[in-house]
Protein backbone atom coordinates (compact mmCIF):
# COMPACT_ATOMS: atom_id res chain seq x y z
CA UNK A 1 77.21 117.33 84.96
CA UNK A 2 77.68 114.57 82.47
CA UNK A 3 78.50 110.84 84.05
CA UNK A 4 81.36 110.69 80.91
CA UNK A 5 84.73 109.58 82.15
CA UNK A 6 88.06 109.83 80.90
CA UNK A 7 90.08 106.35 81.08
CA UNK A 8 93.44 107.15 82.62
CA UNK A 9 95.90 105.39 80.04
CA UNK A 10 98.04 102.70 82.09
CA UNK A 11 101.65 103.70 82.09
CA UNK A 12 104.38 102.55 79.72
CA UNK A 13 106.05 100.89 83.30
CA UNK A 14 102.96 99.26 84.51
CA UNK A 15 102.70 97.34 81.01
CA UNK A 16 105.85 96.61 80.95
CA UNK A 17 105.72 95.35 84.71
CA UNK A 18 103.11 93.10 83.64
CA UNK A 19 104.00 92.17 80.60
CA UNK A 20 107.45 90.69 81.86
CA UNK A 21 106.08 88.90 84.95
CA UNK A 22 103.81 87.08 82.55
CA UNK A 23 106.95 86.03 80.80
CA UNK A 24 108.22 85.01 83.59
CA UNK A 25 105.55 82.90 85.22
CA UNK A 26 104.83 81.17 81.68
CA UNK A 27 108.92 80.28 81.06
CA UNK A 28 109.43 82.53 78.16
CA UNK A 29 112.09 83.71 80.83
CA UNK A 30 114.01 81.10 82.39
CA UNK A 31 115.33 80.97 85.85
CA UNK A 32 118.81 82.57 85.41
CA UNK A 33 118.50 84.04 82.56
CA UNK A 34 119.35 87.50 81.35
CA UNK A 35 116.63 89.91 80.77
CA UNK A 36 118.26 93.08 78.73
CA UNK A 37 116.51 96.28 79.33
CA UNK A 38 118.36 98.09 76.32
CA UNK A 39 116.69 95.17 73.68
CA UNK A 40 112.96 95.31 75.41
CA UNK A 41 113.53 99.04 74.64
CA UNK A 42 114.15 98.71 71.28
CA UNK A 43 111.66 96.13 70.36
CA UNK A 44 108.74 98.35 71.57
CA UNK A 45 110.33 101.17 71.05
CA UNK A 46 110.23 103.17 73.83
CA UNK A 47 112.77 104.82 76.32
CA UNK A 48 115.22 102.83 78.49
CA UNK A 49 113.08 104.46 81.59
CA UNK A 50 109.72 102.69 82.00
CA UNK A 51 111.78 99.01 81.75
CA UNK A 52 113.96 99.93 83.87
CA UNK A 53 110.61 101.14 86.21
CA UNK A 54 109.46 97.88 85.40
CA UNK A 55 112.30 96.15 86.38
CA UNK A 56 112.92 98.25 89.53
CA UNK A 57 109.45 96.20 90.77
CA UNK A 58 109.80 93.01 90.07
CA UNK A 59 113.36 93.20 91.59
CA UNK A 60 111.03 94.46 94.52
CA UNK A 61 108.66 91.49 94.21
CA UNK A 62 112.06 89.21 94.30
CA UNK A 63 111.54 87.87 90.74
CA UNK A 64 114.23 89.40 89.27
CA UNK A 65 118.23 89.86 90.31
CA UNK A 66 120.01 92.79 89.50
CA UNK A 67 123.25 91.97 90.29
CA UNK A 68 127.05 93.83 91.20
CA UNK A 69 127.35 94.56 87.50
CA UNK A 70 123.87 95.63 86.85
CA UNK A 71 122.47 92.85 85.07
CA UNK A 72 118.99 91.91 85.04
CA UNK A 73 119.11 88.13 85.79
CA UNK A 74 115.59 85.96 86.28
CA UNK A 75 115.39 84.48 89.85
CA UNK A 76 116.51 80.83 89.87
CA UNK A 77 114.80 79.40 93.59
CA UNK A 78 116.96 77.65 95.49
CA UNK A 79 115.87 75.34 98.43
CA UNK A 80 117.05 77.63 101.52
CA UNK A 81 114.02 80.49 99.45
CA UNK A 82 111.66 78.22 99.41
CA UNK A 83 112.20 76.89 102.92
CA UNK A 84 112.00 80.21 103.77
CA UNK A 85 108.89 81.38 101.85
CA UNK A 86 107.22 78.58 103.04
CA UNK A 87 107.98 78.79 106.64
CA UNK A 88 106.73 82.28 106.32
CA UNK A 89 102.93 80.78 104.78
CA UNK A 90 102.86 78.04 107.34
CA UNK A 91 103.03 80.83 110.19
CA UNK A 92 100.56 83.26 108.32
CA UNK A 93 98.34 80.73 106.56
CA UNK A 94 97.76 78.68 109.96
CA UNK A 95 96.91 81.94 112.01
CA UNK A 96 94.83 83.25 108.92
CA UNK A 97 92.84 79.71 108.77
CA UNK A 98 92.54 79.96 112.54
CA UNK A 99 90.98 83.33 112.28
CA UNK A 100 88.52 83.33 109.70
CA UNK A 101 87.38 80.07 110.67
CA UNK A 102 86.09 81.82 114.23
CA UNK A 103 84.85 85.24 112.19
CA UNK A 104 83.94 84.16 108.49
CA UNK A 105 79.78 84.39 107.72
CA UNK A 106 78.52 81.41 106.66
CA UNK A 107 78.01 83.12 102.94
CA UNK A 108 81.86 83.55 102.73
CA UNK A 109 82.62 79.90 103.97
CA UNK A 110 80.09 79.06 100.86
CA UNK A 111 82.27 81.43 98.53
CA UNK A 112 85.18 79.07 99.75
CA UNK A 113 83.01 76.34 98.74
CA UNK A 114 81.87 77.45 95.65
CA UNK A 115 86.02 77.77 94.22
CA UNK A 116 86.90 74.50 95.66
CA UNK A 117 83.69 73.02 93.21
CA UNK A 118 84.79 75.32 90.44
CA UNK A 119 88.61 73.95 90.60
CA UNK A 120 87.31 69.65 90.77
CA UNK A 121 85.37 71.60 87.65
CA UNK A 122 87.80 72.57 85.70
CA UNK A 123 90.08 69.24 87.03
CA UNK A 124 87.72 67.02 85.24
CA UNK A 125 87.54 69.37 82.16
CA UNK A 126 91.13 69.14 81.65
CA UNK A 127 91.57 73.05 81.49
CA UNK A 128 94.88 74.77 80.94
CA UNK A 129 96.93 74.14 84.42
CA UNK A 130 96.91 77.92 84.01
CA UNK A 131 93.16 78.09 84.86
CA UNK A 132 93.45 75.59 87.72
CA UNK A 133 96.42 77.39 89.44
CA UNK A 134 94.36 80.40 90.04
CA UNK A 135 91.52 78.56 91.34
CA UNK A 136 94.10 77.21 94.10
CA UNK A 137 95.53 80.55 94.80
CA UNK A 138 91.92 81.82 94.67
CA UNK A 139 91.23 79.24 98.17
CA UNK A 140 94.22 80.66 99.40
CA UNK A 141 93.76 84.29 99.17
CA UNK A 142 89.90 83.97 100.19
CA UNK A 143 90.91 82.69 103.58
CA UNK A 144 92.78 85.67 104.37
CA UNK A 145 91.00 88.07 102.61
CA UNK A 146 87.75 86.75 104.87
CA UNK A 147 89.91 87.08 108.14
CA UNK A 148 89.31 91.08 107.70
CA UNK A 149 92.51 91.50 109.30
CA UNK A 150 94.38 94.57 107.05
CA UNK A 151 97.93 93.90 108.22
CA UNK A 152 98.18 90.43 108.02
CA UNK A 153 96.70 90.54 104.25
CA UNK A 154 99.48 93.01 103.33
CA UNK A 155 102.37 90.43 105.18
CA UNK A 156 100.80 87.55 102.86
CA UNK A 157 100.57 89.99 99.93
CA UNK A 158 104.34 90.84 100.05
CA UNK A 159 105.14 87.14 99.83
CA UNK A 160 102.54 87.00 96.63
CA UNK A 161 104.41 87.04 93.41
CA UNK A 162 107.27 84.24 94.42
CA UNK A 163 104.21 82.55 96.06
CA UNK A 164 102.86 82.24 92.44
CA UNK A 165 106.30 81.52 91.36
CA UNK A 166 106.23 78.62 93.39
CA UNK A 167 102.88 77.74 92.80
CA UNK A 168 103.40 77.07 89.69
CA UNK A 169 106.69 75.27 89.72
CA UNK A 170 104.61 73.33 92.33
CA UNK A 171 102.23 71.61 89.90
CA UNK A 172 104.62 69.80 88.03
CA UNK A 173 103.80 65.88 88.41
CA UNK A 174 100.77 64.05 87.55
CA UNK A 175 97.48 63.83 89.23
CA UNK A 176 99.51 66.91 91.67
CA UNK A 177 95.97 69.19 90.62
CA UNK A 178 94.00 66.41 92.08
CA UNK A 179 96.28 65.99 94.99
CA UNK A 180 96.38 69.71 96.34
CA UNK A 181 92.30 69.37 95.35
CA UNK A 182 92.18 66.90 97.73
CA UNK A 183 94.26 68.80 100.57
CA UNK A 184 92.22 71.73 100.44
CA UNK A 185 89.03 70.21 101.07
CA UNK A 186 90.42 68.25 104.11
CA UNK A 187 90.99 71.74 105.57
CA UNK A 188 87.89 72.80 104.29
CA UNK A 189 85.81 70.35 106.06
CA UNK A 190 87.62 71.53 109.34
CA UNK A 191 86.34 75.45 108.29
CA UNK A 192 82.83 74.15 108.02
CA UNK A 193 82.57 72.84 110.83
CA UNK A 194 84.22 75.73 112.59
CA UNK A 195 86.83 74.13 114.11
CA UNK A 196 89.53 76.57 114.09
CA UNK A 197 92.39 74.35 115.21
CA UNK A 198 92.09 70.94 113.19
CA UNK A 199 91.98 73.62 110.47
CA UNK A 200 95.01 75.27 111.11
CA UNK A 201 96.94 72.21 111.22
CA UNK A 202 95.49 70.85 108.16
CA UNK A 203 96.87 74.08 106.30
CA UNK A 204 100.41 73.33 107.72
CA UNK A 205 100.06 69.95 106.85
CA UNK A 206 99.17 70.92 103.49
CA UNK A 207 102.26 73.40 103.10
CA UNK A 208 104.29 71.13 104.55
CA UNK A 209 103.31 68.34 101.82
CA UNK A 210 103.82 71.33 98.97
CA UNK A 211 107.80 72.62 100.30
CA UNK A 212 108.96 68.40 100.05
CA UNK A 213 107.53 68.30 96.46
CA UNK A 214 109.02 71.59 95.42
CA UNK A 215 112.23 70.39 97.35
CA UNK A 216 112.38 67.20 95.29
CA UNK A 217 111.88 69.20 91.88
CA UNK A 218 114.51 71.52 93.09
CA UNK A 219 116.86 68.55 93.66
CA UNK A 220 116.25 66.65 90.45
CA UNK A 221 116.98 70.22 88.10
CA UNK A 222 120.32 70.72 90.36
């Protein structure tokens, strides 16, 4: 038998899914405002039924509203959700930190490493904030990932998409890339040295720092 393989074609909903969560994350789609499946229909022409798919997750993922008279509205945070996400990462983060810390290998803790070099990297290159957002989620999503714990990577995945909302809302304010740079090699020198519980309490520190300076953008937009 042949090793030729037939590419599965990635659904019409999937596409879209993407497609409008970029928009969303880069502010082509503003908090609050209307997203109207009938017109994303009709400018790609397609059916009414893979948006509305598409819209189905992200309403899911808590990005989008659908509200009592069925209109697709772009989630606007508000300080109680943020409170709340965060108080959610400060309990799973901290454990997560605590955990790999006593079970990473010493290659993975140089992985850790390695994205924490590549993010001052792309700092000092001045690289699209785009670029240096991932590498911070990248540190995040390493530390659980390394923990090889199954559940509590699918508890900090379900938080992931207003996570990145956040994220990014987070990075407003200058030198803030060099700032959270700074916090995540403070807990990093507690994971190298294997000392599971300054590290913890360096990640809540560093959560804690992140929820006031989303808080105060929050205020100064209301």
């Amino acid at each position: 038998m042949s090793d030729f393989l037939i590419e599965k074609p990635i659904p019409y909903y999937e596409q879209f899914y993407h497609s409008i969560k970029k928009m969303i994350f880069d502010g082509t789609y503003k908090p609050g405002e209307r997203i109207v499946e009938t017109q994303l229909a009709k400018q790609f022409g397609v059916s009414k039924s893979p948006v509305r798919e598409a819209i189905r997750l992200l309403e899911k993922e808590g990005l989008v509203i659908v509200d009592d008279r069925s209109r697709v509205i772009v989630y606007e945070p508000r300080i109680k959700d943020v409170e709340d996400i965060y108080f959610c990462r400060m309990a799973l983060e901290s454990f997560a930190v605590n955990l790999m810390v006593k079970t990473a290998s010493d290659q993975e803790v140089e992985e850790i490493e390695k994205t924490l070099d590549e993010t001052e990297k792309a700092i000092l290159q001045a690289k699209e904030p785009a670029a240096i957002i991932a590498l911070n989620g990248q540190f995040h999503r390493l530390i659980v990932q390394f923990t090889q714990n199954k559940r509590l990577q699918k508890q900090v995945d379900d938080l992931k998409s207003l996570t990145q909302f956040y994220r990014i809302l987070n990075f407003q304010k200058q030198n803030r890339a060099e700032i959270i740079l700074q916090e995540h090699r403070s807990i990093f020198t507690h994971i190298k040295k294997r000392d599971e519980e300054k590290a913890s309490q360096e990640m809540i520190t560093h959560l804690e720092h992140d929820l006031i300076h989303l808080k105060n953008i929050l205020k100064k937009r209301t």
